[in-house]
Protein backbone atom coordinates (compact mmCIF):
# COMPACT_ATOMS: atom_id res chain seq x y z
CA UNK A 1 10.30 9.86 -18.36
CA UNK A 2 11.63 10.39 -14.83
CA UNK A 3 10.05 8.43 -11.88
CA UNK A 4 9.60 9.74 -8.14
CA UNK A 5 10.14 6.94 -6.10
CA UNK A 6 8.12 7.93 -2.77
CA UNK A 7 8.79 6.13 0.62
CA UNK A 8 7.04 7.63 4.01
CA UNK A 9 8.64 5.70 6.88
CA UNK A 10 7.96 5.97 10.56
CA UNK A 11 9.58 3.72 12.91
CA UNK A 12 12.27 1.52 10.50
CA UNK A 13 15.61 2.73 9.83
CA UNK A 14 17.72 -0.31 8.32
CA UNK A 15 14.67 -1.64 6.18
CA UNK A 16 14.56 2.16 4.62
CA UNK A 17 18.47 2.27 4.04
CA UNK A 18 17.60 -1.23 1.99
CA UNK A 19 14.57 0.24 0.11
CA UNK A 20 17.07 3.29 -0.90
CA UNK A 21 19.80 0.87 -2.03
CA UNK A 22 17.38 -1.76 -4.07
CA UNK A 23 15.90 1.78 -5.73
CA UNK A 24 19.64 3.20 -6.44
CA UNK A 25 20.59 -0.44 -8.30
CA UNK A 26 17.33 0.19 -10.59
CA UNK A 27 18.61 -0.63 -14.32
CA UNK A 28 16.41 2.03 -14.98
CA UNK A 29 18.20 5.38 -14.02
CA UNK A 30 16.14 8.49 -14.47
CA UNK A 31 14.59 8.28 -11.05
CA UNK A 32 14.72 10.58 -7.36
CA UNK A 33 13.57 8.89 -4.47
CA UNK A 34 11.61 11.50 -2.02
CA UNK A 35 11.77 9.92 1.48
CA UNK A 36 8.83 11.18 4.14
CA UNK A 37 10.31 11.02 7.30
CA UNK A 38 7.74 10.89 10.51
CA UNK A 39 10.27 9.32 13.17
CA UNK A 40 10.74 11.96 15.74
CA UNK A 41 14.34 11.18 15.94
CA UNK A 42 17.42 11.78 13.68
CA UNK A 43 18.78 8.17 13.09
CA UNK A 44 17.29 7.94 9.45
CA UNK A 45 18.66 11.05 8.85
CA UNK A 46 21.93 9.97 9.43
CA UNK A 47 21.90 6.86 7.64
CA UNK A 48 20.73 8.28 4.43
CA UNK A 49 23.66 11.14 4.62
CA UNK A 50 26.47 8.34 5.04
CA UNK A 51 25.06 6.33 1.31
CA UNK A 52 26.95 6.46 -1.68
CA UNK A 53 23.91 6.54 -3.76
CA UNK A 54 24.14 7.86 -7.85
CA UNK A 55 20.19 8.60 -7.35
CA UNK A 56 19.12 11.87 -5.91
CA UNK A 57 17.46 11.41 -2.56
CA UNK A 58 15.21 14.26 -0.90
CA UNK A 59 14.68 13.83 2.41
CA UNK A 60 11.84 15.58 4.40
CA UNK A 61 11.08 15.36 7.95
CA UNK A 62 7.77 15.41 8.68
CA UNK A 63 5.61 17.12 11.54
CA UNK A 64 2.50 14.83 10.64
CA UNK A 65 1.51 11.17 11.30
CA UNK A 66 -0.04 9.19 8.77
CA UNK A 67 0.51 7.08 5.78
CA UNK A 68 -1.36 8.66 3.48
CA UNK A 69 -0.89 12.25 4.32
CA UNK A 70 2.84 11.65 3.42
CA UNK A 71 2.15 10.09 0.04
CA UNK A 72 0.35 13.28 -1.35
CA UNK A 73 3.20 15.09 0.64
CA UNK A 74 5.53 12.57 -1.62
CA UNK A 75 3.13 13.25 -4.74
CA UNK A 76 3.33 17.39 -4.05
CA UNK A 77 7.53 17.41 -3.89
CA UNK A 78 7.46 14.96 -7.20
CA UNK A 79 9.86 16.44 -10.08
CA UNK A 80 8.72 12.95 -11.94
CA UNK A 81 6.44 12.60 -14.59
CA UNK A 82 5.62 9.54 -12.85
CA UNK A 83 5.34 8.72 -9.32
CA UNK A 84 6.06 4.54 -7.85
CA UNK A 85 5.07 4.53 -3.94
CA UNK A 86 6.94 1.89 -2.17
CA UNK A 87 6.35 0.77 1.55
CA UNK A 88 9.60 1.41 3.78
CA UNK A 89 9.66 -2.33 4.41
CA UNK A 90 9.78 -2.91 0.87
CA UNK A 91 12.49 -3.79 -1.70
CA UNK A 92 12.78 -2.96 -5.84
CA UNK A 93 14.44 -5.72 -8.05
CA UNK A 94 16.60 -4.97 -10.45
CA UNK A 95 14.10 -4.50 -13.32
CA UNK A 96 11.10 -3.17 -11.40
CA UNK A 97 10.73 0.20 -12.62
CA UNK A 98 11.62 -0.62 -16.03
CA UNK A 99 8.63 -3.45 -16.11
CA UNK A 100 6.10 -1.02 -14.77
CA UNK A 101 7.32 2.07 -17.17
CA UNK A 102 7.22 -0.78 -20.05
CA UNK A 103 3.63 -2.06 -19.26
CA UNK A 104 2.56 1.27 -18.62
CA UNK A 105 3.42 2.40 -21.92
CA UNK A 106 2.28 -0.73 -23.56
CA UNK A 107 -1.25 -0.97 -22.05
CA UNK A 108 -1.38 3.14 -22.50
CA UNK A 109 -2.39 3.24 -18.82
CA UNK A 110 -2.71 6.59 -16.11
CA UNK A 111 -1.73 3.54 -13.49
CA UNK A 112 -0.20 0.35 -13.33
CA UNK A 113 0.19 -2.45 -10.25
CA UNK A 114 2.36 -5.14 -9.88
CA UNK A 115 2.37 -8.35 -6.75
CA UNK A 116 4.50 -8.26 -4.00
CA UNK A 117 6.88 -11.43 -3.54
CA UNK A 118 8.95 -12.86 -0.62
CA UNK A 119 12.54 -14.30 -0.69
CA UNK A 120 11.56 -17.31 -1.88
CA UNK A 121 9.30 -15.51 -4.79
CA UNK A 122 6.18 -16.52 -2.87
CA UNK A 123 3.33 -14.25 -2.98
CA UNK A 124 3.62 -12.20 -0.19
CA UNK A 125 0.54 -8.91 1.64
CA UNK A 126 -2.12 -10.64 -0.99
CA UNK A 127 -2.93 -13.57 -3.17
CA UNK A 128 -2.24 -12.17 -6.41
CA UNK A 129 -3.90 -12.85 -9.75
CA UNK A 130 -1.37 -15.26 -12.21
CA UNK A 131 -2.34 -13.17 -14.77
CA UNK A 132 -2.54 -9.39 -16.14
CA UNK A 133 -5.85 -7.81 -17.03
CA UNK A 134 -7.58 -4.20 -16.68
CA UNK A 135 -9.02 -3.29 -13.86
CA UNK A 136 -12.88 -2.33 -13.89
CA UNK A 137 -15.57 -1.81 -10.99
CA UNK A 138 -16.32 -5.58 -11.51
CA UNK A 139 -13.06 -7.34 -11.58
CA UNK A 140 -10.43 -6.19 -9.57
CA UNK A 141 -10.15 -7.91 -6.25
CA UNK A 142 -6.08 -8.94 -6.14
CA UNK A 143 -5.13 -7.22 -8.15
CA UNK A 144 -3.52 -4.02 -6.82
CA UNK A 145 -1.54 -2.61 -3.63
CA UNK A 146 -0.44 0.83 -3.32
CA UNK A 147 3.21 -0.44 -2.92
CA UNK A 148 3.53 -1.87 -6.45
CA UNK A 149 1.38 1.54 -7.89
CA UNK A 150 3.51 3.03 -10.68
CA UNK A 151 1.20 6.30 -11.73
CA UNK A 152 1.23 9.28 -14.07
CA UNK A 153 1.84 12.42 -11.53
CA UNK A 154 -1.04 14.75 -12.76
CA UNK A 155 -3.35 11.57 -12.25
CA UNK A 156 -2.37 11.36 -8.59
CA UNK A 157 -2.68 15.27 -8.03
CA UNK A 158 -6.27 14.72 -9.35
CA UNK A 159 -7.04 11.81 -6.86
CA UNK A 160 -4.88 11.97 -3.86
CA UNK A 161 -5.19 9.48 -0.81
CA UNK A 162 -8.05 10.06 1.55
CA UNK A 163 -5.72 11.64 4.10
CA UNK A 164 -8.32 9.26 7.17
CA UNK A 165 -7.73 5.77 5.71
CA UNK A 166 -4.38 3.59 6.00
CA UNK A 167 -1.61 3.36 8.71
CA UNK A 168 -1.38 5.99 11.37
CA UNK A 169 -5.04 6.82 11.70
CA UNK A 170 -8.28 5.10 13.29
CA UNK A 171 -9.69 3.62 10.02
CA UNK A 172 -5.81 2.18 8.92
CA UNK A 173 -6.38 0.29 5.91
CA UNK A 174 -7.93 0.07 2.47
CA UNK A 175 -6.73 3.76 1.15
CA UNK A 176 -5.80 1.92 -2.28
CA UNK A 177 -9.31 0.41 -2.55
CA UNK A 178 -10.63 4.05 -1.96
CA UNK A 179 -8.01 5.32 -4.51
CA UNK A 180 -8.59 2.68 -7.23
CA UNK A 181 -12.62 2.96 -6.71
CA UNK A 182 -12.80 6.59 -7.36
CA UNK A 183 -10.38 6.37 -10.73
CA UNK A 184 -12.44 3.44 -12.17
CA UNK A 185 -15.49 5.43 -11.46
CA UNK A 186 -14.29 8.46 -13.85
CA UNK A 187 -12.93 6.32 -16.05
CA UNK A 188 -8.89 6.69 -15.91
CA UNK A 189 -7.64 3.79 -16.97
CA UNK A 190 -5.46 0.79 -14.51
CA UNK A 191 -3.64 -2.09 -15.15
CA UNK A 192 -2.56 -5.42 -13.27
CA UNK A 193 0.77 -6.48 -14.51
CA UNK A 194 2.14 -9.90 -12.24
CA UNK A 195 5.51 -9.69 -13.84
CA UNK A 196 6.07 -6.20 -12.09
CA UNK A 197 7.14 -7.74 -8.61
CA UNK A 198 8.29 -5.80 -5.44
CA UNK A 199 9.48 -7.62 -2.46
CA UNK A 200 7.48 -7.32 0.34
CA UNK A 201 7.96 -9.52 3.73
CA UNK A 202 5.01 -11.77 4.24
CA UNK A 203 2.65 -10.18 6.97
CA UNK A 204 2.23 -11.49 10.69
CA UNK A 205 -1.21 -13.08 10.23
CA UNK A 206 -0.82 -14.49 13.81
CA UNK A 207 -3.76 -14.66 16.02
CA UNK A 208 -1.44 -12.59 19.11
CA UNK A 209 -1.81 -9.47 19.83
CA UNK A 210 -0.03 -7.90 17.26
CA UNK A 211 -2.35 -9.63 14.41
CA UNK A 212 -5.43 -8.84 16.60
CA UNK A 213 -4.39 -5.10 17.02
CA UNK A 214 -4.34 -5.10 13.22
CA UNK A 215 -7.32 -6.75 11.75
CA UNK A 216 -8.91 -3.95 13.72
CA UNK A 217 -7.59 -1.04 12.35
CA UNK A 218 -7.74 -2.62 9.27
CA UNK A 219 -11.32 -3.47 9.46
CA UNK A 220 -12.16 -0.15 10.45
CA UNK A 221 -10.84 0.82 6.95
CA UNK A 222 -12.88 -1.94 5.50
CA UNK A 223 -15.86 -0.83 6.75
CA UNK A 224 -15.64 2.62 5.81
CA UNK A 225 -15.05 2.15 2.33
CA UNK A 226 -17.41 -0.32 1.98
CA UNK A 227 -19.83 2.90 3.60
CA UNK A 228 -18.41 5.37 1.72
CA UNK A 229 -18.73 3.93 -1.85
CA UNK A 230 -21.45 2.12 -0.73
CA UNK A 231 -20.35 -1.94 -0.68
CA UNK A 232 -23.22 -2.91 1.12
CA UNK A 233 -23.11 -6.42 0.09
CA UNK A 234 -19.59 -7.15 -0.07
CA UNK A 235 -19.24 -5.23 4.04
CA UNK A 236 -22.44 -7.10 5.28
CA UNK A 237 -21.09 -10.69 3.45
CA UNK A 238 -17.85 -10.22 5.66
CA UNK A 239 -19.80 -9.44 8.80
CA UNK A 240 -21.91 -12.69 8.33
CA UNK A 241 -18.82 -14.69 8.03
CA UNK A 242 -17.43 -13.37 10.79
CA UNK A 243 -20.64 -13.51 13.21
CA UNK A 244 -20.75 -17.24 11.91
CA UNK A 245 -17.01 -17.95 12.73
CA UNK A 246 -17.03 -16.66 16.55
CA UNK A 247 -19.02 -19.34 18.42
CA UNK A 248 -16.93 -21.76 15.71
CA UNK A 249 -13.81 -20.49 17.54
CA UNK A 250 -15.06 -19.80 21.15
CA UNK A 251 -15.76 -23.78 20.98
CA UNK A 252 -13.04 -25.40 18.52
CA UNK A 253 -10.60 -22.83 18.12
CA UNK A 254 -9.95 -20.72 21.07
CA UNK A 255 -6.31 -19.31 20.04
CA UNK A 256 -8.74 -17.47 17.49
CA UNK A 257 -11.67 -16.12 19.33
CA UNK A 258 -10.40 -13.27 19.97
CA UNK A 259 -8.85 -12.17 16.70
CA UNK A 260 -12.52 -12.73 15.35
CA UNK A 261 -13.81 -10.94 17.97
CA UNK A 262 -11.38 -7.62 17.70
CA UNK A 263 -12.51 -8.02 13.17
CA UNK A 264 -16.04 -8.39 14.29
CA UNK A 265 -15.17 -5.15 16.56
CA UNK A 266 -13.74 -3.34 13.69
CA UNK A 267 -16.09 -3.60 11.56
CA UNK A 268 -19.02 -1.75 13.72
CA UNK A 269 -16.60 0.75 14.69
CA UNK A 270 -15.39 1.51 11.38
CA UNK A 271 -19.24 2.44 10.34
CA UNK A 272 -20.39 4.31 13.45
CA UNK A 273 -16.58 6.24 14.30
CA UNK A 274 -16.22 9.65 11.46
């Protein structure tokens, strides 16, 4: 079965050229990689054109913003039977692809995730589950992220990404959690397989600006998934926390006030902003 690999990218060049590379040295071989290209300039471009890659590489440049929006682009240009979406940040050991096709196959799965991993093969962007399992409505917290999502193509047509959630729009997070909600819901069938691993940098979690710019956005996600498939308990459990955990900080732990502050922000803005 051929695989699209699909990477959007907007603002990394060198990290993409070593996402392209890790894909090209896949021991598995029938595989295109479809890059979605939002940088306004031509640097990427260039780059690409000067690899000696065996792989086929189609490389679209993009009008639009949004993560998202450019994997269904990604999903639309596929040739694959399957699709793998990778961040442009991200890296593919040598067996990746062939671990995913093989548990994919084994578990007779529409979808199957994987765990990201740092250098040092420490769980990087979640705390993954040690071990593999189904995924059902009731038991599947850690154990997916869209960058380690190895799916069959006609699946994905069925249940693209909710083109308003994830990076590059208001509500920038959670677009998986929307994804993998909706499939359990009809009853296509997902799989958590540790042993598929993807390296993945570990993510700022500082309490700067940076980090406090981003647990907005990405509360704003949280919050409208948690509206829009109705998580009452598991949004207003978060917002209780986090009520609880200001004056905490304003008194004890200033460096962190207003990190808690800017989630306690996103997550009222995520319900009450369309």
């Amino acid at each position: 079965m051929k695989i699209s690999v699909i990477i959007p990218t907007l603002g990394r060049v060198d990290e993409v050229v070593s996402a392209v590379l890790s894909v090209d040295r896949q021991a598995y071989k029938k595989v295109e990689m479809i890059i979605i290209d939002q940088n306004s300039h031509s640097e990427l471009c260039e780059k690409i054109n000067c690899l000696d890659c065996e792989t086929d590489i189609h490389h679209f440049k993009v009008p639009f913003r949004g993560a998202s929006k450019a994997r269904n682009f990604g999903v639309s240009k596929a040739s694959g039977e399957l699709v793998f979406f990778m961040d442009d940040d991200a890296e593919l050991f040598k067996e990746t692809l062939i671990c995913a096709l093989r548990t994919l196959n084994k578990e007779n799965s529409d979808v199957v995730f994987g765990r990201c991993v740092d250098r040092a093969g420490d769980k990087s962007v979640l705390d993954f589950r040690e071990y593999p399992g189904a995924l059902t409505i009731n038991n599947h917290e850690n154990m997916f992220v869209e960058s380690t999502m190895l799916a069959k193509t006609d699946v994905m047509l069925n249940y693209p990404f909710d083109e308003t959630l994830g990076v590059g729009n208001f509500h920038g997070a959670e677009e998986a959690y929307d994804v993998v909600i909706r499939m359990l819901k009809r009853g296509v069938s997902l799989f958590y397989d540790p042993s598929i691993s993807v390296f993945h940098p570990q993510i700022d979690l500082t309490y700067q600006d940076k980090g406090i710019r981003r647990v907005f956005t990405y509360r704003c996600g949280f919050a409208r998934i948690c509206q829009k498939h109705s998580l009452h308990r598991k949004y207003y459990s978060r917002c209780i926390k986090v009520a609880l955990y200001i004056p905490y900080c304003f008194f004890f732990k200033r460096n962190r006030f207003r990190y808690y502050i800017a989630e306690m922000l996103g997550l009222v803005a995520g319900r009450i902003i369309p």
